[in-house]
Protein backbone atom coordinates (compact mmCIF):
# COMPACT_ATOMS: atom_id res chain seq x y z
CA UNK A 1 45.12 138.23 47.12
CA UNK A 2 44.85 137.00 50.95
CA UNK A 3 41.23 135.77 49.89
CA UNK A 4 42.58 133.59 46.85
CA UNK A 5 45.09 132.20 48.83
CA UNK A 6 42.84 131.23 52.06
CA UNK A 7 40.21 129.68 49.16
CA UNK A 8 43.24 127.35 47.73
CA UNK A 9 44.21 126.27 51.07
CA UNK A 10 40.82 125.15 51.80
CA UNK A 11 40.43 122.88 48.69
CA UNK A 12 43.57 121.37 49.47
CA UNK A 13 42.74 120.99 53.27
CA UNK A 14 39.14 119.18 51.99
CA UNK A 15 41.16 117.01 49.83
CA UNK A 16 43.65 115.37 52.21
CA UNK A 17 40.19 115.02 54.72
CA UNK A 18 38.79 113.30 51.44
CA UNK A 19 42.22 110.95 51.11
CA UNK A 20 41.57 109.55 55.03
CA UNK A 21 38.15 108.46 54.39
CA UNK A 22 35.58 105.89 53.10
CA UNK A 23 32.83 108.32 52.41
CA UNK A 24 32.03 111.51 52.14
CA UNK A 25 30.26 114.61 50.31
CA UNK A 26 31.27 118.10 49.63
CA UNK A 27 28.25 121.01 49.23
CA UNK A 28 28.69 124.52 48.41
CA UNK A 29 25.66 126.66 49.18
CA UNK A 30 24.47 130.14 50.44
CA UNK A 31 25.87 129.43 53.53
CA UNK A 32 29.21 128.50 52.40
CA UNK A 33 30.55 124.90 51.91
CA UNK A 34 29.36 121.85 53.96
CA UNK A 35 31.14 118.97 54.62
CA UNK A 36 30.50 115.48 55.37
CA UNK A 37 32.69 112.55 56.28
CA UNK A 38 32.47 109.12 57.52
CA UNK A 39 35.95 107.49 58.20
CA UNK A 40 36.09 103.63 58.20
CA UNK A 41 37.95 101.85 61.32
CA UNK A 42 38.50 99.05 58.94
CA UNK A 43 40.15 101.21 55.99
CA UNK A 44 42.40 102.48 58.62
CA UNK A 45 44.03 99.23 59.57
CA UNK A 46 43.98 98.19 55.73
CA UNK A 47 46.93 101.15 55.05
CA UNK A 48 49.05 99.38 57.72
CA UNK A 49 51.55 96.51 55.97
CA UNK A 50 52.36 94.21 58.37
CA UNK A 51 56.51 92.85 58.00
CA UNK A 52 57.57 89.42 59.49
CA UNK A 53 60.61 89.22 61.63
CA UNK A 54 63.65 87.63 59.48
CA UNK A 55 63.47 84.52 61.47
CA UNK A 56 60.04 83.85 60.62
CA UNK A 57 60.73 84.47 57.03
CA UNK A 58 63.74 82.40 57.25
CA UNK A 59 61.95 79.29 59.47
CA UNK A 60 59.31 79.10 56.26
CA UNK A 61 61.52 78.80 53.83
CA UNK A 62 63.55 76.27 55.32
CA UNK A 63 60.24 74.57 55.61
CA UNK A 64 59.51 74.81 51.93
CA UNK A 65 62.89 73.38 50.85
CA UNK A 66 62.73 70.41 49.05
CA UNK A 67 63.66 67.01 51.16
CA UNK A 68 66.32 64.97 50.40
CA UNK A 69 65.34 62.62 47.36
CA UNK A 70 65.39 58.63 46.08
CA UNK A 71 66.39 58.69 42.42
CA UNK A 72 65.40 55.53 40.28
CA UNK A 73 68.11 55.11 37.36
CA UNK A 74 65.86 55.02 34.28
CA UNK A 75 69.04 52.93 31.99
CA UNK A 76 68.27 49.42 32.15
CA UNK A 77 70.82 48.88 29.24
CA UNK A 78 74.77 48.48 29.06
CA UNK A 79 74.89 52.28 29.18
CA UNK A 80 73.95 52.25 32.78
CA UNK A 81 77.41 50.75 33.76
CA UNK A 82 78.79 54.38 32.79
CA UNK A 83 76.78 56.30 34.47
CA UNK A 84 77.94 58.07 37.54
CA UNK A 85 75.95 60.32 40.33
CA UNK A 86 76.37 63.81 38.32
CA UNK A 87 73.78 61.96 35.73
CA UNK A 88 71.29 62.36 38.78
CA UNK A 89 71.48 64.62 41.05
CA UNK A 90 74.32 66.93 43.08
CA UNK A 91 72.42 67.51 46.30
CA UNK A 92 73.86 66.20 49.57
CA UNK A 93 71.70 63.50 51.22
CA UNK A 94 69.94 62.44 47.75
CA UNK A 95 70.15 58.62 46.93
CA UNK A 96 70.78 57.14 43.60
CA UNK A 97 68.84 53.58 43.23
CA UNK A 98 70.43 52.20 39.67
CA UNK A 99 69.83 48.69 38.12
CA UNK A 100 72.63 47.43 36.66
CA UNK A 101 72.26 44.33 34.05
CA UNK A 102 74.27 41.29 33.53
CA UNK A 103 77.58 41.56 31.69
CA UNK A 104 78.67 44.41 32.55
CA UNK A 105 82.11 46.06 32.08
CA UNK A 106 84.55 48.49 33.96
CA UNK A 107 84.93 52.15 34.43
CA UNK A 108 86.79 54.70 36.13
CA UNK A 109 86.53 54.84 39.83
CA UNK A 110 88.44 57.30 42.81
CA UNK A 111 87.78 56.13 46.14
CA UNK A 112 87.84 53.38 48.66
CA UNK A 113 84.77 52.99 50.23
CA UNK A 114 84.06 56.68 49.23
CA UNK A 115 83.92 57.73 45.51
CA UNK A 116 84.31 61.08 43.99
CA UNK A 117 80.97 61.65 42.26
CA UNK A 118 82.11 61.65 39.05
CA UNK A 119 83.20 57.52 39.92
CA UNK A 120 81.15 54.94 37.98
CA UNK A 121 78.27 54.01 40.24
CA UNK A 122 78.15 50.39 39.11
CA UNK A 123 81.98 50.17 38.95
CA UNK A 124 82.51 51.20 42.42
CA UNK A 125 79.99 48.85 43.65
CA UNK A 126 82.17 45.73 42.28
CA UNK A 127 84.84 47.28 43.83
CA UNK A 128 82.91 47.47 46.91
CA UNK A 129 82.30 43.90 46.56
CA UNK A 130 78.05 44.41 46.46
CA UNK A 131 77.88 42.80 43.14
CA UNK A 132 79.55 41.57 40.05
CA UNK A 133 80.03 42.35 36.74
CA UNK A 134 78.84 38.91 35.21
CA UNK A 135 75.45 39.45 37.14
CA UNK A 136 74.76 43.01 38.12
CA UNK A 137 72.01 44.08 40.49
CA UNK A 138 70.75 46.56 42.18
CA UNK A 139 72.88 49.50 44.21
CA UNK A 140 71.40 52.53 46.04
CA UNK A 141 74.24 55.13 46.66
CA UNK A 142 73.99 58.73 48.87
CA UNK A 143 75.41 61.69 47.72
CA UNK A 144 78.09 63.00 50.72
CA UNK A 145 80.51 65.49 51.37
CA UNK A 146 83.25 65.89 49.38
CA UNK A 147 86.97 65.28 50.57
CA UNK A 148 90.64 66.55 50.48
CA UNK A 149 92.36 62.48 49.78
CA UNK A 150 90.46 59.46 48.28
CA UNK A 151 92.08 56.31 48.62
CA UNK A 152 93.03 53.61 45.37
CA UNK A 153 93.50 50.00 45.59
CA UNK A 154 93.20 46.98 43.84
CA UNK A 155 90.12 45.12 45.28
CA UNK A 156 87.39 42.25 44.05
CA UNK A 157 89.06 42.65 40.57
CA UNK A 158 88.74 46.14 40.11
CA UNK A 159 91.44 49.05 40.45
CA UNK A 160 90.22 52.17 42.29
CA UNK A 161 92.59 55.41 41.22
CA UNK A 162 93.43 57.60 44.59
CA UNK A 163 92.82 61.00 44.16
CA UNK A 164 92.81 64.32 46.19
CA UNK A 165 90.50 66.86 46.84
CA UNK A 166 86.92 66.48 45.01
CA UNK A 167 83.25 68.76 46.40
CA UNK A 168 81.08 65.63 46.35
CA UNK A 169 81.63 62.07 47.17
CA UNK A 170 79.02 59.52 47.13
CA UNK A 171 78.56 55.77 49.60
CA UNK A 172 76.65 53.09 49.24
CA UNK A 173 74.36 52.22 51.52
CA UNK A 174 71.89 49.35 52.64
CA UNK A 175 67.44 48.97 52.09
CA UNK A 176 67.21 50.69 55.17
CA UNK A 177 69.49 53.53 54.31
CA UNK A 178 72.37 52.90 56.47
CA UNK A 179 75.93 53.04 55.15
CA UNK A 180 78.00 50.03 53.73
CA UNK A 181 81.43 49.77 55.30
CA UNK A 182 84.83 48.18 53.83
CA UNK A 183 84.99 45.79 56.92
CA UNK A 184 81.31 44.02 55.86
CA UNK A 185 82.15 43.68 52.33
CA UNK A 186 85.49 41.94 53.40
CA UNK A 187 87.71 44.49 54.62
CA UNK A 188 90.38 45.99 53.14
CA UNK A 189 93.40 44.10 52.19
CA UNK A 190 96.76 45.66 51.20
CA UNK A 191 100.22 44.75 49.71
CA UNK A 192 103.59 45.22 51.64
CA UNK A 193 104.33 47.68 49.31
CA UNK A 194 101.39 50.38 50.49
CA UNK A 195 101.15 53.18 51.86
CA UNK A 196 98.33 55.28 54.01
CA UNK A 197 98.13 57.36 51.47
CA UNK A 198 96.66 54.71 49.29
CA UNK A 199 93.89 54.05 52.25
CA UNK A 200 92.51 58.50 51.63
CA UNK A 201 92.57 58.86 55.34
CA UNK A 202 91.68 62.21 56.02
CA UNK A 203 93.45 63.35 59.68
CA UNK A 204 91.95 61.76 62.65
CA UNK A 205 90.51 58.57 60.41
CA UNK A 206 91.30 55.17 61.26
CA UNK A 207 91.23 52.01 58.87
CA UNK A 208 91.96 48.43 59.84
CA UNK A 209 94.01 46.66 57.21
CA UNK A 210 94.99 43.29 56.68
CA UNK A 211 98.40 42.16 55.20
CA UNK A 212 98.93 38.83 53.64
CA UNK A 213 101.86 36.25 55.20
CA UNK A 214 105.16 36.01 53.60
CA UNK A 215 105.46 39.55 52.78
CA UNK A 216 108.75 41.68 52.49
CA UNK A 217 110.38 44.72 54.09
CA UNK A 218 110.86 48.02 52.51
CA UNK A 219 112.91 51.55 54.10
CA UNK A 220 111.21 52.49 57.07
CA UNK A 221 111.19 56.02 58.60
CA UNK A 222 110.14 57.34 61.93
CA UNK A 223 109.41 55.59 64.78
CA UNK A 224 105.69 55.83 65.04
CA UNK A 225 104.63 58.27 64.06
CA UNK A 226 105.93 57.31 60.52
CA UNK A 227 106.10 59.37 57.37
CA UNK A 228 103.59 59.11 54.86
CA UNK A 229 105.26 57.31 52.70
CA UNK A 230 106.30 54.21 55.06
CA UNK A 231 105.08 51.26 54.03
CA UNK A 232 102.70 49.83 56.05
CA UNK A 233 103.57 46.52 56.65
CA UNK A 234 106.83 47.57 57.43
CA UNK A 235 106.31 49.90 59.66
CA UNK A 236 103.85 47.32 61.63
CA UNK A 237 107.10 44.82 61.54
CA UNK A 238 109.02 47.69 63.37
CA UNK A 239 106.83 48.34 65.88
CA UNK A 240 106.45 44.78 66.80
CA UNK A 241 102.56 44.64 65.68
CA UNK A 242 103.11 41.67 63.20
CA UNK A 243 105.71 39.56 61.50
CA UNK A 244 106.63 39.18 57.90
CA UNK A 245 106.36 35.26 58.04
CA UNK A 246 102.91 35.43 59.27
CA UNK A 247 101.25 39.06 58.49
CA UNK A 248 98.12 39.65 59.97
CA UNK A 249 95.75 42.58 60.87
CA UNK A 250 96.20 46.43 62.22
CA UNK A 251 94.99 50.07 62.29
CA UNK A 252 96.34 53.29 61.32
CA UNK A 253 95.69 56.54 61.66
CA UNK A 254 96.36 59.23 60.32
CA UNK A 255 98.13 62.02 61.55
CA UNK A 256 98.80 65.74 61.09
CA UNK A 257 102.33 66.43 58.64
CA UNK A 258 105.37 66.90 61.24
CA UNK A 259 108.26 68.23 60.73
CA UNK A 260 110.85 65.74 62.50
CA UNK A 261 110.95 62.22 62.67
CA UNK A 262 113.22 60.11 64.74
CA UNK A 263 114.96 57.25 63.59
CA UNK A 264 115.36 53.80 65.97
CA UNK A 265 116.40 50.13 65.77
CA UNK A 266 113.21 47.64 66.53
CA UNK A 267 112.76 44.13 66.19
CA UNK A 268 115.50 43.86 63.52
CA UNK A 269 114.30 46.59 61.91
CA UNK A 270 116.36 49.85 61.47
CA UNK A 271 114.47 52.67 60.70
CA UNK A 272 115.49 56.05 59.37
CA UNK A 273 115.34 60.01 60.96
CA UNK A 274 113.88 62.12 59.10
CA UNK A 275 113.57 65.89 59.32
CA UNK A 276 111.38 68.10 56.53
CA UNK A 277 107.82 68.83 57.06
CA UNK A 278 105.43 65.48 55.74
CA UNK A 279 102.48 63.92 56.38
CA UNK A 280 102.14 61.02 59.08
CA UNK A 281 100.35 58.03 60.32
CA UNK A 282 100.40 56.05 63.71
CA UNK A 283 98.72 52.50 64.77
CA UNK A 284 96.06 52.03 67.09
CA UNK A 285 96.51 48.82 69.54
């Protein structure tokens, strides 16, 4: 029994020997068995997997993502007016060339200056005052964060829907890929009657607006800060920034809600408290 045992031990001892190296041979003869093995230096170090550090890994695929992208618009016809940026592409930092023909006609647009991406692309750019619908052109637009307020207004012709929170928005911008503001395409121009909230400031923005002469007041309340839903103009009469008789230009900005707003008297304007949580806006001198 002891002898059986010490011979099975000794085939599987020759075996794992084998299992470690690149050659070898394996004689039984009168004197017993002989063995011979070479191991391989270079068949050791091939068992050994090498791992890269996570940052490594991470770094090259980083590398291998795909850079942002131009997108030619491939609908020279009417249809092209109705296209908007989810035709093309959803990727933050892509940009949307699209040539628009002659004769166009109008479609639904959120923004002011910034368009939710679902905004017609060559709507928006009449709006933005870039081209025209009896002539086209060409527009290049860049896909951008999304927002929690869009701004609406009536402008060049066209009336822009405000709208609140949306994930992408999309801008226009110029051949050398730098934005197109409001104030080069002729600023923005409001109505007595509006509001910030009509301008999608989100808190912290500022806009310059510019109200036309011969306007009239509306219910004012707060004394800067205002509520939300002061009118501009009138609020701008109150704190002595314009007149009614001659209008003119000024910035807002807009504010955290608050919950308490006082009420004053200011050049001939009386303006009321109020006190329940609401958003706000200031001017900037």
């Amino acid at each position: 029994m002891k002898t059986g045992m010490l011979k099975g031990m000794s085939v599987l001892l020759l075996i794992g020997l084998l299992i470690g190296c690149t050659s070898g041979s394996f004689e039984i003869g009168p004197g017993g068995p002989s063995l011979n093995l070479e191991y391989s230096k270079e068949a050791k170090q091939a068992e050994v997997v090498e791992v890269e550090p996570a940052a490594v890994v991470e770094a090259e695929i980083e590398e291998e993502a795909a850079p942002s992208q131009t997108v030619k618009g491939k609908l020279p016809s009417l249809a092209a007016w109705d296209q908007n940026p989810e035709s093309f592409t959803n990727i933050i930092g892509d940009r949307v060339t699209l040539q628009l023909p002659a004769n166009g006609f109008e479609s639904a647009i959120y923004g002011l200056g910034v368009y939710t991406t679902d905004s017609s692309i060559g709507t928006a750019a009449v709006h933005m005052g870039l081209i025209t619908f009896a002539k086209g052109g060409e527009v290049t637009i860049e896909i951008t964060d999304g927002r929690t307020s869009y701004g609406g207004l009536l402008r060049n012709g066209v009336v822009s829907g405000s709208y609140e929170s949306w994930p992408l928005s999309f801008i226009f911008v110029d051949a050398q890929g730098n934005p197109i503001s409001l104030e080069s395409t002729g600023g923005v121009n409001i109505e007595w009657s509006d509001t910030v909230r009509e301008l999608g400031l989100e808190i912290g923005e500022r806009m310059t607006v510019s109200l036309p002469a011969g306007g009239s007041l509306r219910d004012v309340w707060g004394s800067d800060p205002y509520t939300g839903d002061t009118p501009i103009g009138s609020a701008a009469v109150h704190t002595g920034l314009i007149t009614v008789a001659a209008g003119g230009k000024v910035t807002v900005e807009q504010l955290p809600r608050r919950a308490f707003f006082a009420g004053s008297e200011k050049n001939g304007i009386s303006s009321y408290e109020f006190d329940a949580p609401i958003d706000a806006f200031t001017f900037v001198l």
